[in-house]
C-alpha atoms as a PDB file:
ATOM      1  CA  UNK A   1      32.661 -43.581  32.008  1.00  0.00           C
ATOM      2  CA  UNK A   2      33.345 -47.343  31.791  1.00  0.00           C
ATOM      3  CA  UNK A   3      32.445 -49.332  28.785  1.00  0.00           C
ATOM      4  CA  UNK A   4      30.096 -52.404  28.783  1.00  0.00           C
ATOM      5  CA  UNK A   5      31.740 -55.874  28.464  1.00  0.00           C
ATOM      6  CA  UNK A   6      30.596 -58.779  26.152  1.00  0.00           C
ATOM      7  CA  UNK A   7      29.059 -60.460  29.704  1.00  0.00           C
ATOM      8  CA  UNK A   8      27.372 -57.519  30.826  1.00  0.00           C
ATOM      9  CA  UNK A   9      25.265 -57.267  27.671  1.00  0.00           C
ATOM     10  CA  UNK A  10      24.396 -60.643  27.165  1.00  0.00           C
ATOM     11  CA  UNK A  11      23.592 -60.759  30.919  1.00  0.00           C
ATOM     12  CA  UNK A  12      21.165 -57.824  30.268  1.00  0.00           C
ATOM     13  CA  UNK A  13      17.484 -58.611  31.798  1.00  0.00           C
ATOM     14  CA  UNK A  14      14.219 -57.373  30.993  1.00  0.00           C
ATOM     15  CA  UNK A  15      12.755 -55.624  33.419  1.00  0.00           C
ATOM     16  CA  UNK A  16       9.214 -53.622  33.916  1.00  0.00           C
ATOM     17  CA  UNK A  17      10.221 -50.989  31.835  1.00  0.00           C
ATOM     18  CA  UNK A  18      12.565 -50.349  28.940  1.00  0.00           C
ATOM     19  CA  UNK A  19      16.142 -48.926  30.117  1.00  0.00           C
ATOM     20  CA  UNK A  20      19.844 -49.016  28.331  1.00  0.00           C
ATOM     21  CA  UNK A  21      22.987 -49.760  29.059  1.00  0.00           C
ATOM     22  CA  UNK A  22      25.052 -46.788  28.483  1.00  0.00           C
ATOM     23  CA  UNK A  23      28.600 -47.654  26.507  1.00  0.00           C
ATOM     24  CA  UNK A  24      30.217 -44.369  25.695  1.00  0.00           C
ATOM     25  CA  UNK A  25      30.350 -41.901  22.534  1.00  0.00           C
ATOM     26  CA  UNK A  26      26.470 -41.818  22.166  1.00  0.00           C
ATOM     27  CA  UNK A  27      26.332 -45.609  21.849  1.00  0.00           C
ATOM     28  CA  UNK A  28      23.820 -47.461  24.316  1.00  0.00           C
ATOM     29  CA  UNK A  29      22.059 -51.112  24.340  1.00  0.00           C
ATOM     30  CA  UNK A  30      18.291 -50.671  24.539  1.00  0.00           C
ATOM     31  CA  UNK A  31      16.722 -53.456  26.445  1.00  0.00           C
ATOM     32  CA  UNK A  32      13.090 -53.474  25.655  1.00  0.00           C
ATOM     33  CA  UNK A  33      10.431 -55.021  28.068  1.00  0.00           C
ATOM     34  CA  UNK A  34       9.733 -57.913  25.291  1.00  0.00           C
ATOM     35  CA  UNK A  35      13.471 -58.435  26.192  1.00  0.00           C
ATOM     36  CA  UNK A  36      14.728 -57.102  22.298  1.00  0.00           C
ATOM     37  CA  UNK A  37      18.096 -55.732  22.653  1.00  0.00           C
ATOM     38  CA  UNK A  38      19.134 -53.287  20.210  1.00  0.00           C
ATOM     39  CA  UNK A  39      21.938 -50.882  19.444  1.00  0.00           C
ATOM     40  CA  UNK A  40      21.508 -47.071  19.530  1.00  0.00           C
ATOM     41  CA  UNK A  41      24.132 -44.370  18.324  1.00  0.00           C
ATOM     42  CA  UNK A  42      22.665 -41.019  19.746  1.00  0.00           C
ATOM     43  CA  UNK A  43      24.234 -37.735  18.517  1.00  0.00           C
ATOM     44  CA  UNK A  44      23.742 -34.308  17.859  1.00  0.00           C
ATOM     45  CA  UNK A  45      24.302 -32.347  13.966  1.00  0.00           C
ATOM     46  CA  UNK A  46      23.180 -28.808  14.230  1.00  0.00           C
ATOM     47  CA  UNK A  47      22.304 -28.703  17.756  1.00  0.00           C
ATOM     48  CA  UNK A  48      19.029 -31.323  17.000  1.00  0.00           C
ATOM     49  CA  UNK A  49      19.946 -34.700  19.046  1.00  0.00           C
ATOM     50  CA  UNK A  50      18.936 -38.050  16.586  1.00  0.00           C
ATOM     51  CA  UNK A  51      19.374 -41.681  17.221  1.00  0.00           C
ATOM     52  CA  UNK A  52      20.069 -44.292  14.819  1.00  0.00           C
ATOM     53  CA  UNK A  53      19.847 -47.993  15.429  1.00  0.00           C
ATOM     54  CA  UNK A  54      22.617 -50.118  14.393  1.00  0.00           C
ATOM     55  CA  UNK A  55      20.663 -53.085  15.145  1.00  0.00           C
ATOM     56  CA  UNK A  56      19.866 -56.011  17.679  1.00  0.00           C
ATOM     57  CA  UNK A  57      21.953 -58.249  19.694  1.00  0.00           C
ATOM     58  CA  UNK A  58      23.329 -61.122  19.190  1.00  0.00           C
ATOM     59  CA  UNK A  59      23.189 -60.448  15.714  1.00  0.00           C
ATOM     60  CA  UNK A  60      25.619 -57.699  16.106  1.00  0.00           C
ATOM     61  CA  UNK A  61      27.992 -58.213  18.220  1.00  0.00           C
ATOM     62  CA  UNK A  62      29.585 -55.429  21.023  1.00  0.00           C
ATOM     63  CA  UNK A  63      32.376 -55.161  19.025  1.00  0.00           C
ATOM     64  CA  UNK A  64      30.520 -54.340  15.668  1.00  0.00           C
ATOM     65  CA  UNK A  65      28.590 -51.807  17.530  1.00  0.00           C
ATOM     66  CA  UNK A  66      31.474 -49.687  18.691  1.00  0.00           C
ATOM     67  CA  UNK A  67      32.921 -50.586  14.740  1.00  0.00           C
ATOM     68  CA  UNK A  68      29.686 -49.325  13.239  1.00  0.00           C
ATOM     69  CA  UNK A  69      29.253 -46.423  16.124  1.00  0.00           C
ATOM     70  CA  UNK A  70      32.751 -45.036  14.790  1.00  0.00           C
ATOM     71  CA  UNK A  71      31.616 -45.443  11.283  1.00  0.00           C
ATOM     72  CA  UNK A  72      29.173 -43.169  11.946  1.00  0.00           C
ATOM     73  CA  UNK A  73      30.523 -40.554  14.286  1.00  0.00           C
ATOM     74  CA  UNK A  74      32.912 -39.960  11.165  1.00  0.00           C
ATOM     75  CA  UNK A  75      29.918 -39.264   8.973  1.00  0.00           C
ATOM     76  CA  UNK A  76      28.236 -36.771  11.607  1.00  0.00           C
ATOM     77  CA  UNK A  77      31.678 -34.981  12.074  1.00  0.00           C
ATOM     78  CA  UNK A  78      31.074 -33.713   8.311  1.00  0.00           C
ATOM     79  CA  UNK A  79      27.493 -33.296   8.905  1.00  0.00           C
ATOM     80  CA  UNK A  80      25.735 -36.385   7.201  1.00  0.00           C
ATOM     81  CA  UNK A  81      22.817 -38.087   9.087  1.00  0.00           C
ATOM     82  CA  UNK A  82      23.280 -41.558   9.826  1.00  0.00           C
ATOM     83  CA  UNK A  83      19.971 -42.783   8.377  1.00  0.00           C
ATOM     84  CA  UNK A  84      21.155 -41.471   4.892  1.00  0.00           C
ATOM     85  CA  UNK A  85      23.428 -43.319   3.817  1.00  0.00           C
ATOM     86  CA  UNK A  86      24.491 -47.726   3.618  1.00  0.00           C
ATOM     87  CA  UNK A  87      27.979 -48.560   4.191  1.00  0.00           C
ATOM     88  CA  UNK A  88      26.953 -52.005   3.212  1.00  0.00           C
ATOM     89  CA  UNK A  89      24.394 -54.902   2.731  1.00  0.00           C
ATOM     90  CA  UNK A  90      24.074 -55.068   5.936  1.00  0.00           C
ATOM     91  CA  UNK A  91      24.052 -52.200   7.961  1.00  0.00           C
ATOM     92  CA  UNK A  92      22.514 -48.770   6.487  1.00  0.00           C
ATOM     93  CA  UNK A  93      23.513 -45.985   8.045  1.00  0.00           C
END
């Protein structure tokens, strides 16, 4: 699977209905009809599938994403939810 690049994402159109952009390792760029572009991590603890959003683009960047996407694939590899925890001011995970 190939990853998205910086130009592909900003690039990204609305369209009729909502879609994504699929990066790799559960992470994905939601395009929403309004044209909002946010950040998803999707993954799996316990056999139930969650998503957590990182947050919207531009404001964080492709590279954060993956940064913040690895962040939190170490946190479900020992079982913590995403949505429990902040790393920082910023982004709560």
């Amino acid at each position: 699977m190939s990853k998205l690049s910086a130009i592909q994402v900003r690039n990204a159109k609305t369209k009729e209905k909502p879609y994504k952009l699929v990066d790799g390792k559960g992470l994905n760029l939601h395009v929403a009809k309004t044209g909002t572009k946010t950040w998803r991590y999707r993954f799996k603890i316990d056999g139930k599938e969650s998503t957590f959003s990182i947050g919207e683009y531009p404001t964080i960047s492709l590279e954060q994403a993956r940064n913040k996407r690895m962040e939190a694939r170490e946190l479900v590899k020992v079982g913590i939810r995403s949505g429990s925890l902040c790393l920082n001011s910023i982004f709560c995970f």
